[in-house]
C-alpha atoms as a PDB file:
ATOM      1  CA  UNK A   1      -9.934  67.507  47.864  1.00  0.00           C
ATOM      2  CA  UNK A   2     -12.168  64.617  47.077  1.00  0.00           C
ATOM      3  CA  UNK A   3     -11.527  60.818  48.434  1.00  0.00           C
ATOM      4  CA  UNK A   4     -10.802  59.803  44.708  1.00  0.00           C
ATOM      5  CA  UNK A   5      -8.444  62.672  43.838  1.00  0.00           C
ATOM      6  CA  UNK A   6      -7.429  61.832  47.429  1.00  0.00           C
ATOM      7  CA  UNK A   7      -6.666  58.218  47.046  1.00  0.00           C
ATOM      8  CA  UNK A   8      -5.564  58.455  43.431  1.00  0.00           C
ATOM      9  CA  UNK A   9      -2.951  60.647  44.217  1.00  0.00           C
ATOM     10  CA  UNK A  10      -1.706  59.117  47.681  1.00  0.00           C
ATOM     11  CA  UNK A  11      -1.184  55.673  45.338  1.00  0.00           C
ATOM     12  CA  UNK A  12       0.646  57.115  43.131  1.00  0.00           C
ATOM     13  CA  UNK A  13       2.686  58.572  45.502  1.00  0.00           C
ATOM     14  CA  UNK A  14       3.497  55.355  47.228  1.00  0.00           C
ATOM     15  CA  UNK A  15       3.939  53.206  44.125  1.00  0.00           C
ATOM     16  CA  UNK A  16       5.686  55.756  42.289  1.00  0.00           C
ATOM     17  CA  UNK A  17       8.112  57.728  44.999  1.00  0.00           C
ATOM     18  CA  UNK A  18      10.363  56.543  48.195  1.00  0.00           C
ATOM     19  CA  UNK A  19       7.384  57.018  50.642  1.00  0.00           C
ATOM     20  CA  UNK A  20       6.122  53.935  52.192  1.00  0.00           C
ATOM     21  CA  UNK A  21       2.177  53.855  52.247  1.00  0.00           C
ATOM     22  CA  UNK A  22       1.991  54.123  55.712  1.00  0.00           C
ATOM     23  CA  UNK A  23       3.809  57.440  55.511  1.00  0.00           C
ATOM     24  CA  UNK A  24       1.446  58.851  52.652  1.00  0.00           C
ATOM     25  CA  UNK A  25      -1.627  57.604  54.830  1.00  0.00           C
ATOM     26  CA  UNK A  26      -1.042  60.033  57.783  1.00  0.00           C
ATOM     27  CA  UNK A  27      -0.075  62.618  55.271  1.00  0.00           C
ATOM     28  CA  UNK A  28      -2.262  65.686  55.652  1.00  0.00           C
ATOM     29  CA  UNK A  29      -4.438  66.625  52.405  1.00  0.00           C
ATOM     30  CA  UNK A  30      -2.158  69.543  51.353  1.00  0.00           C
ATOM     31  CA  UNK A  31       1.020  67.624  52.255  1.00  0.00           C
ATOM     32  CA  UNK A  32      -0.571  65.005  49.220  1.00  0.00           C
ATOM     33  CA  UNK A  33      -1.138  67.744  46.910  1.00  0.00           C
ATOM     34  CA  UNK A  34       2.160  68.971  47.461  1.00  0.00           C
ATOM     35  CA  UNK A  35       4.421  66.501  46.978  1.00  0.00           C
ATOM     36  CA  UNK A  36       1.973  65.113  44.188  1.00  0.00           C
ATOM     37  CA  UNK A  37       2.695  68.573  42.509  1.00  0.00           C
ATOM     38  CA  UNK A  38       6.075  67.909  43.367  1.00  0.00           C
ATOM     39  CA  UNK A  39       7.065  65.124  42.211  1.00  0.00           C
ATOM     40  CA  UNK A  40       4.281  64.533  38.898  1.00  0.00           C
ATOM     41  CA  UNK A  41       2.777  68.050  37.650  1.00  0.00           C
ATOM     42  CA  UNK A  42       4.723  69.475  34.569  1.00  0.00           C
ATOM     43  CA  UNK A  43       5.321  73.063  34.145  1.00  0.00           C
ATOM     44  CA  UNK A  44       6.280  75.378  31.121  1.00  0.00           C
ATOM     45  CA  UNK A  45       9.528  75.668  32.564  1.00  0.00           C
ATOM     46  CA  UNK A  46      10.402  72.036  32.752  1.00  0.00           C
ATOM     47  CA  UNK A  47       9.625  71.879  29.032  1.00  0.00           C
ATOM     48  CA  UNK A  48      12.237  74.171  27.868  1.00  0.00           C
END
């Protein structure tokens, strides 16, 4: 992942979900993508 996906998504974790940003900084780069998945990526199925 690049440093601005990277820090895009790790603030919008932080401003938008209960972690803390000193938890999402020593989150790992899939750990990010996962919980950024998570918690903000719509699927098909949430649209029905």
């Amino acid at each position: 992942m690049s440093q601005t996906e990277r820090s895009f998504k790790m603030e919008h974790l932080w401003e938008k979900t209960k972690y803390n940003k000193a938890e999402v900084i020593h989150m790992s780069d899939e750990q990010i993508e996962y919980f950024h998945w998570l918690y903000f990526e719509e699927s098909v199925y949430d649209l029905m």
